[in-house]
Every structure is written in structure tokens, then in C-alpha cells.
C-alpha atoms as a PDB file:
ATOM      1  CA  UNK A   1      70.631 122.136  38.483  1.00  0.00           C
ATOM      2  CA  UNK A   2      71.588 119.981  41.850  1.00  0.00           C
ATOM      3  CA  UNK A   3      69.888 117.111  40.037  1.00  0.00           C
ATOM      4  CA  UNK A   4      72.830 116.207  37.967  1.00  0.00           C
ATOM      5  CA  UNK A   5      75.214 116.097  40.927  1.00  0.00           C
ATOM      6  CA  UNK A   6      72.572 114.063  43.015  1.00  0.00           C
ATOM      7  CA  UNK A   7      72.596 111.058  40.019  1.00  0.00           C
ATOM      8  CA  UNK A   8      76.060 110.693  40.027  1.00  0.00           C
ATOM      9  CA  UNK A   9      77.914 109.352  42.829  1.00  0.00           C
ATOM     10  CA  UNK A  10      81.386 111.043  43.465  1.00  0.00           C
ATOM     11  CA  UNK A  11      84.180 109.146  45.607  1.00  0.00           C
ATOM     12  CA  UNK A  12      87.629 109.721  46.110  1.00  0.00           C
ATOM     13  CA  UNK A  13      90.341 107.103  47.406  1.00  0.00           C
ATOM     14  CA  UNK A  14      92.910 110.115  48.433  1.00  0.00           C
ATOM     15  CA  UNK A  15      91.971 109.261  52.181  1.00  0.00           C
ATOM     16  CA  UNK A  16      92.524 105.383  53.736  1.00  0.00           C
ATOM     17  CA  UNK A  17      88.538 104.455  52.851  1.00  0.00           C
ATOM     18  CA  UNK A  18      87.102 105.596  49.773  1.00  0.00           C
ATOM     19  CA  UNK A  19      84.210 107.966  50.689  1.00  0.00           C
ATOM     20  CA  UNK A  20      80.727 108.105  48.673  1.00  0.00           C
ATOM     21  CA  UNK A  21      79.633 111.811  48.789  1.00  0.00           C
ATOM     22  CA  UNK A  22      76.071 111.516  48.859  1.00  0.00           C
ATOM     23  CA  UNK A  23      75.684 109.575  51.993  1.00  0.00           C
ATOM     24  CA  UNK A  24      77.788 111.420  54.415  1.00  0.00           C
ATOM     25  CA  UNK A  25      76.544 114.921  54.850  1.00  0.00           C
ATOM     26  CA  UNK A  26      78.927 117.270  56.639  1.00  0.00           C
ATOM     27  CA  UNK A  27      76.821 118.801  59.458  1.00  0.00           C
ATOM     28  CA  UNK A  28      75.305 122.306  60.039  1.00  0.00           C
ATOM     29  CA  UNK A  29      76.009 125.948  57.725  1.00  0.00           C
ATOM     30  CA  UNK A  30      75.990 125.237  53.818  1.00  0.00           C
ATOM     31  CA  UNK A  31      77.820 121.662  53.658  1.00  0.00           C
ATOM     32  CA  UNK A  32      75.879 120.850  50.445  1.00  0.00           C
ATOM     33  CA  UNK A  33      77.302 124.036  48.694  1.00  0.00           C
ATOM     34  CA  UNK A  34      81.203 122.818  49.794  1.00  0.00           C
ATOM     35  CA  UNK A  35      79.995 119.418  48.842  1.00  0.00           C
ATOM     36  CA  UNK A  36      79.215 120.697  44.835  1.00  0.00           C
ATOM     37  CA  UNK A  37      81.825 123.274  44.700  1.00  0.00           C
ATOM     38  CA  UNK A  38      84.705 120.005  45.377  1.00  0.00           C
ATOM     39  CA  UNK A  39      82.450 118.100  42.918  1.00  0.00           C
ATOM     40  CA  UNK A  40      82.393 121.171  40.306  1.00  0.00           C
ATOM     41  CA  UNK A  41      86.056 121.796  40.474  1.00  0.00           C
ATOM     42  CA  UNK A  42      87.823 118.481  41.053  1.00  0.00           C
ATOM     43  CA  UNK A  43      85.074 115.734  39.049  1.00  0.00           C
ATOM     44  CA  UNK A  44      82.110 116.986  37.660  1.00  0.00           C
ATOM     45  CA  UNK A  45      83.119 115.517  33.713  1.00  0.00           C
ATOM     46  CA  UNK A  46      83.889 112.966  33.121  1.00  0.00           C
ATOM     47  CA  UNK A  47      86.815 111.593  30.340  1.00  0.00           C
ATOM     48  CA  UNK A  48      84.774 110.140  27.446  1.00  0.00           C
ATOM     49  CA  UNK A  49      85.626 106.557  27.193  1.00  0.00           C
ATOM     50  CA  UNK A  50      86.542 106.004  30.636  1.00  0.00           C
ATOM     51  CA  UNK A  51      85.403 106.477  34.680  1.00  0.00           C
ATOM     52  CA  UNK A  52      88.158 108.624  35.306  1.00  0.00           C
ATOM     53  CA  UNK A  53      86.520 112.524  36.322  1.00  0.00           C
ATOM     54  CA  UNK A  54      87.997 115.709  36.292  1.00  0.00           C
ATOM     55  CA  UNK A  55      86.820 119.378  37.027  1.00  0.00           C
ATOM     56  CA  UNK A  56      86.731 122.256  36.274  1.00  0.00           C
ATOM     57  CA  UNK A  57      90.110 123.150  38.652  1.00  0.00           C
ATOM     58  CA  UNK A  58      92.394 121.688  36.167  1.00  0.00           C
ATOM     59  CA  UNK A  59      90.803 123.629  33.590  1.00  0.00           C
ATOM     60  CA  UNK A  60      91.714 126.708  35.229  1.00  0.00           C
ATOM     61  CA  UNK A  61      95.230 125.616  36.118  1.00  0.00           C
ATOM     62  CA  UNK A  62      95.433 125.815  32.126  1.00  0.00           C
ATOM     63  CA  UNK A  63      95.412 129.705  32.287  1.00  0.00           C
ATOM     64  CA  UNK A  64      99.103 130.954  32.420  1.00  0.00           C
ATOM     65  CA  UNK A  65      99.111 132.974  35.091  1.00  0.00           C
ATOM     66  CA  UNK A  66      95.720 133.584  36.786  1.00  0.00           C
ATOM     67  CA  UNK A  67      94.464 130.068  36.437  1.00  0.00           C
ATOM     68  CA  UNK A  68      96.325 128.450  39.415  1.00  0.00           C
ATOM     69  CA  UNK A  69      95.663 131.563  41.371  1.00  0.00           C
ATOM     70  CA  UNK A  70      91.997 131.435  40.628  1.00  0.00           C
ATOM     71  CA  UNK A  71      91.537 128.038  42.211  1.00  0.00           C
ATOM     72  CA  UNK A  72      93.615 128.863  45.341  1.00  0.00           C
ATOM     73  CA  UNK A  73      90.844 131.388  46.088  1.00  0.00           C
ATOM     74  CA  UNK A  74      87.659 129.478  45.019  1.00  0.00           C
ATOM     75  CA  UNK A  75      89.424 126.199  47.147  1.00  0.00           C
ATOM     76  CA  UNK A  76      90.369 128.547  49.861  1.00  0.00           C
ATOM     77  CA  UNK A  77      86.673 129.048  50.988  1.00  0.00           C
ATOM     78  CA  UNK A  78      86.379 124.984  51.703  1.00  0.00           C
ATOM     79  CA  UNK A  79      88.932 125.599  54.737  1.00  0.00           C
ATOM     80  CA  UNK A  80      87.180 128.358  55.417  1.00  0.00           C
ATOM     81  CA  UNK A  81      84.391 126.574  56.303  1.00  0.00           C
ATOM     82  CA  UNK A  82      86.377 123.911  58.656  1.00  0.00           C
ATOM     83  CA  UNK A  83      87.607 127.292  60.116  1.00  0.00           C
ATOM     84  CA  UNK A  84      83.936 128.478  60.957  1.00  0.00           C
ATOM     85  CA  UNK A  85      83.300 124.349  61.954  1.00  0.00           C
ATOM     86  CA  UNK A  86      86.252 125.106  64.581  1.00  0.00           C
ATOM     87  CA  UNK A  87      88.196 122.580  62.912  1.00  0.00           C
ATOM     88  CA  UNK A  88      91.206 121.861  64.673  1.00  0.00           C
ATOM     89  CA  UNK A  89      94.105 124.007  63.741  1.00  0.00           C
ATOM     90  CA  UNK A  90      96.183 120.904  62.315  1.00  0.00           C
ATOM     91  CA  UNK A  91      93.364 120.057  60.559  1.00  0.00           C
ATOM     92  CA  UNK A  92      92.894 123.145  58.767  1.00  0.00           C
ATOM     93  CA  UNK A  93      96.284 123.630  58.053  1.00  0.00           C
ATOM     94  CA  UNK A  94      96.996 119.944  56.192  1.00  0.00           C
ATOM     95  CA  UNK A  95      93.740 121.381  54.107  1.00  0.00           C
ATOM     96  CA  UNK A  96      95.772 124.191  53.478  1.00  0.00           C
ATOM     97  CA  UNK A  97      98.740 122.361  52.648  1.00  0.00           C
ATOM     98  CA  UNK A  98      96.817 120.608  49.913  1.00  0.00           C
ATOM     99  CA  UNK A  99      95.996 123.568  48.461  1.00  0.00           C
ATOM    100  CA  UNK A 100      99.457 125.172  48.273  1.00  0.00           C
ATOM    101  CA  UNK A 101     100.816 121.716  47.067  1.00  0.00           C
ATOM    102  CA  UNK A 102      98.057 122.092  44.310  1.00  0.00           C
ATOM    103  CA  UNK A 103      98.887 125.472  43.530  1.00  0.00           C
ATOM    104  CA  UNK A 104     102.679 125.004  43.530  1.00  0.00           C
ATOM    105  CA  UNK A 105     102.736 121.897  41.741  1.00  0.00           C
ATOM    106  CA  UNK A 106     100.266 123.773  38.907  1.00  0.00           C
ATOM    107  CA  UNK A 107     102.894 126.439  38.195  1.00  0.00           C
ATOM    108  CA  UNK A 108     104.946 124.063  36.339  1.00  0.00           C
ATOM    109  CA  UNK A 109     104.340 123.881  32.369  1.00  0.00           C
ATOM    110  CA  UNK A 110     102.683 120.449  31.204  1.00  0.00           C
ATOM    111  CA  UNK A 111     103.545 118.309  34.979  1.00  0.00           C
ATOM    112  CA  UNK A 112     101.595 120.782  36.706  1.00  0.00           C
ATOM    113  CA  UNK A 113      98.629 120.575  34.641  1.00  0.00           C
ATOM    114  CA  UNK A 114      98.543 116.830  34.753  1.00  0.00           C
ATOM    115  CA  UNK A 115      98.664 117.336  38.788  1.00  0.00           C
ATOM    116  CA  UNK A 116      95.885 119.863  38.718  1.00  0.00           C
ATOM    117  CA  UNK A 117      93.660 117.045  37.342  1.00  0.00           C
ATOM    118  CA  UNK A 118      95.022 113.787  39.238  1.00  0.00           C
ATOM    119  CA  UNK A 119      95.671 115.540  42.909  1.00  0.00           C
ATOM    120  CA  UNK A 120      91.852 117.147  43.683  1.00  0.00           C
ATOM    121  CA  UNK A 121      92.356 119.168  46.767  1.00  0.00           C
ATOM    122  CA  UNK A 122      89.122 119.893  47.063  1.00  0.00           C
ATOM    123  CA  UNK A 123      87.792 116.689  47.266  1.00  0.00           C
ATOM    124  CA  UNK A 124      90.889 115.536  49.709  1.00  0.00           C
ATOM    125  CA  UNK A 125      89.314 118.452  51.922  1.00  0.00           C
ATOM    126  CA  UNK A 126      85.531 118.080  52.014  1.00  0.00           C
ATOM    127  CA  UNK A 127      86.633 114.086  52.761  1.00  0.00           C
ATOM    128  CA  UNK A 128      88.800 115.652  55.385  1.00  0.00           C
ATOM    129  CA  UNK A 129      86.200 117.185  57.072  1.00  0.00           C
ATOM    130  CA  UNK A 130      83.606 114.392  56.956  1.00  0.00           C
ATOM    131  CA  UNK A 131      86.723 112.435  58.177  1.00  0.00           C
ATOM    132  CA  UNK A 132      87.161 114.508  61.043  1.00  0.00           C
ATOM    133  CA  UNK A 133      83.182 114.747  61.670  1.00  0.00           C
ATOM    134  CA  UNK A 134      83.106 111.063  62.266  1.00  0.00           C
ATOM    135  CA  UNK A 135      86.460 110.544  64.444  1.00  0.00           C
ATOM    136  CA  UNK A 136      87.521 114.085  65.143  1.00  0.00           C
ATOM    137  CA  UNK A 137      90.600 113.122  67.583  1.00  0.00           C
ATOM    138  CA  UNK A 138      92.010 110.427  64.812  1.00  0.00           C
ATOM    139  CA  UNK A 139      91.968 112.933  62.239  1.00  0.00           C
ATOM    140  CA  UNK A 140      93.681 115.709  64.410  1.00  0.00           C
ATOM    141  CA  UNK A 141      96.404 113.252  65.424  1.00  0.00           C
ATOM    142  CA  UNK A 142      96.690 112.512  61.983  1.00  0.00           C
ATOM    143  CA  UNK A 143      96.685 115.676  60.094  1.00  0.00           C
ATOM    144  CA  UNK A 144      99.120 116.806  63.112  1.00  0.00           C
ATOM    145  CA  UNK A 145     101.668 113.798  62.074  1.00  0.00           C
ATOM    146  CA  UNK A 146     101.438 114.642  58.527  1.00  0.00           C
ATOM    147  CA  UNK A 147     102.250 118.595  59.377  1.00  0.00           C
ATOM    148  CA  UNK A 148     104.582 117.940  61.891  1.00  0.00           C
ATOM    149  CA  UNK A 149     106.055 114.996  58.923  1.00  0.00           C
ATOM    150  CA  UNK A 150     106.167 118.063  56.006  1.00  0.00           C
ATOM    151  CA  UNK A 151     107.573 120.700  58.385  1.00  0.00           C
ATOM    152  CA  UNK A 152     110.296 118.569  59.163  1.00  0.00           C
ATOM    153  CA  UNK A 153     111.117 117.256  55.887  1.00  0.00           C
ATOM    154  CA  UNK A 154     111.466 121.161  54.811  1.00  0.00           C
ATOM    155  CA  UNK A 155     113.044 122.193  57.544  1.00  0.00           C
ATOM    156  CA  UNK A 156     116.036 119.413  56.593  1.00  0.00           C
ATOM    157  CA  UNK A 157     115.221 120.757  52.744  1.00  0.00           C
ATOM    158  CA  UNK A 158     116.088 123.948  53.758  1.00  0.00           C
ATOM    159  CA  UNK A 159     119.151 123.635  55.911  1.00  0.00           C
ATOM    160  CA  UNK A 160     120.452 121.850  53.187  1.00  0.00           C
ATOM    161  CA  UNK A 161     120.020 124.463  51.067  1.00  0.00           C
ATOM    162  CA  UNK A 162     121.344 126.960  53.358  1.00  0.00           C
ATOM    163  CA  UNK A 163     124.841 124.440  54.235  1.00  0.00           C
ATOM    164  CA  UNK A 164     125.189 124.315  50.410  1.00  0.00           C
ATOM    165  CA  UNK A 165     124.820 128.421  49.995  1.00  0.00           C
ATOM    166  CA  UNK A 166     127.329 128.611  53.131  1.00  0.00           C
ATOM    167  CA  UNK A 167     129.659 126.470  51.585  1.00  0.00           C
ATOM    168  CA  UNK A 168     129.544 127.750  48.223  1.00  0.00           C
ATOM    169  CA  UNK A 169     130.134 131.476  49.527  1.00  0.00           C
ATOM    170  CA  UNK A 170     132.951 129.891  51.636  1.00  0.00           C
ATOM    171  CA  UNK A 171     134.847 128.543  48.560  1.00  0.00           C
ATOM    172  CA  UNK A 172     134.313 131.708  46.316  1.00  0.00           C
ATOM    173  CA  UNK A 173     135.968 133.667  49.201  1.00  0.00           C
ATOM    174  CA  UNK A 174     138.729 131.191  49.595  1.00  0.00           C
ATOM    175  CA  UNK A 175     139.053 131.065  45.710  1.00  0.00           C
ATOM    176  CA  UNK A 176     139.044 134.718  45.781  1.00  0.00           C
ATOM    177  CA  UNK A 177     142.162 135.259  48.206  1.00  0.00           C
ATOM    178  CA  UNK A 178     144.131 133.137  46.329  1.00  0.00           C
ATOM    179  CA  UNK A 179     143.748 135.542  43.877  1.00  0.00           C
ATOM    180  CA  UNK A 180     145.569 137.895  45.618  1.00  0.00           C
END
């Protein structure tokens, strides 16, 4: 059954240096298993006619409801593993970010689909973690930048938001004294 995977090279250009999965084993506990469950879910068919791979994750994300859910939890156990690798807490949590954003995104009819099958988390993550295997203190000070980047970003998203709810109350009570 592992012979299939093992034929068929799987790389993924989400990351700066597009990273063949065969040749860079992640090190110690199950790495293989991670390895075929990102494969399984994110590229193990391929579109007839073209290169171009999806999985199995998009599939799900199909299934109002319990689809998109489903994935979070079978993608969830890939962090775990960084977690149980004492992977750097920034690291695991721009893993975790790329889950949410998959999960998220995959709520929305027809757009979210299409993002289920283009974004592959899972691959993003097992690349992360060979990433951070082979330069752990780049890819901390990277995945720290890009949460640091996101929390900010939503944090001005937000208080936005919040200014705009102020306001809005602020002119309905204004409106509404007039009125008397």
C-alpha cells in the first residue's frame, strides 16, 4: 500500500524552495505516517489530463457541514506531532494558522471548496517541519514574523470594526434624541 506513494514524487512550492518529499525524512516518532497522511489528504490524485494533484481534504471540505470540520481534526494531529518534536511555539502556531485559514476559508459555498484544493495545509506543515529540522532558528524567526504580521493585521481588522460599531451606536443615539 506505501508502494504507490513511494513511486510518485510529491512537492509543494507553498514554502521559498520547492521540497521533494521522499528525500527529506523528518526525524524520529512516525514521520513517514505524517509524511502520507499530507500526501493522502492534500495530493494523492491526480487531475486527469494534467500534473496538478489534489486530496482527499478537498473532498471532504465538499460535505456541508462536517466536511471542513473533519479535516481540522485529521490535520490537527500533524501539529501535534511538531508539538511532541518540541517545535517552537511560533512554529506550531503558523501550522495552526494554516489550518484555521483552511478551515475558515472552506466554509464558504463554491470559493471555499476551490481553496480546500489549491491551499494544502497539510503539506505547507510537514514542509514546515522539515523546514525547521534543517534551519530551526530561520524558521522560528520566520513563522514568528508571519504571526506577529497576522496578529497585527487583525488586531487593526478588528479595531476597525469596533470604531465603526462605536460610531454607528453613536449616531443612532444622536439620531434618536432628536427624536425627542
Amino acid at each position: 500500500m506505501s508502494e504507490p506513494m513511494a513511486q510518485m514524487p510529491v512537492t509543494i512550492e507553498a514554502a521559498s524552495t520547492p521540497v521533494n518529499f521522499q528525500n527529506t525524512p523528518l526525524p524520529s516518532g512516525k514521520p513517514r505516517k505524517f509524511e502520507r497522511l499530507a500526501w493522502w489528504l492534500d495530493s494523492s490524485v491526480r487531475v486527469p489530463g494534467t500534473s496538478y494533484r489534489v486530496g482527499i481534504d478537498g473532498f471532504l471540505g465538499l460535505l456541508p457541514g462536517v466536511g471542513d470540520f473533519t479535516g481540522l481534526v485529521i490535520s490537527s494531529s500533524i501539529m501535534l506531532y511538531a508539538v511532541k518534536m518540541d517545535v517552537p511555539f511560533f512554529v506550531v502556531l503558523r501550522m495552526a494558522l494554516n489550518i484555521i485559514l483552511e478551515m475558515i476559508v472552506g466554509v464558504v459555498p463554491v470559493l471555499g471548496d476551490i481553496f480546500d484544493f489549491v491551499f494544502k495545509s497539510n503539506l505547507r506543515n510537514v514542509n514546515l517541519l522539515r523546514e525547521f529540522v534543517d534551519q530551526p532558528s530561520e524558521v522560528n524567526r520566520r513563522s514568528m514574523m508571519t504571526v506577529l504580521g497576522i496578529a497585527a493585521v487583525a488586531s487593526v481588522f478588528f479595531l476597525g470594526i469596533g470604531w465603526g460599531v462605536w460610531r454607528l451606536i453613536m449616531m443612532v443615539i444622536k439620531a434618536a434624541g432628536s427624536l425627542w
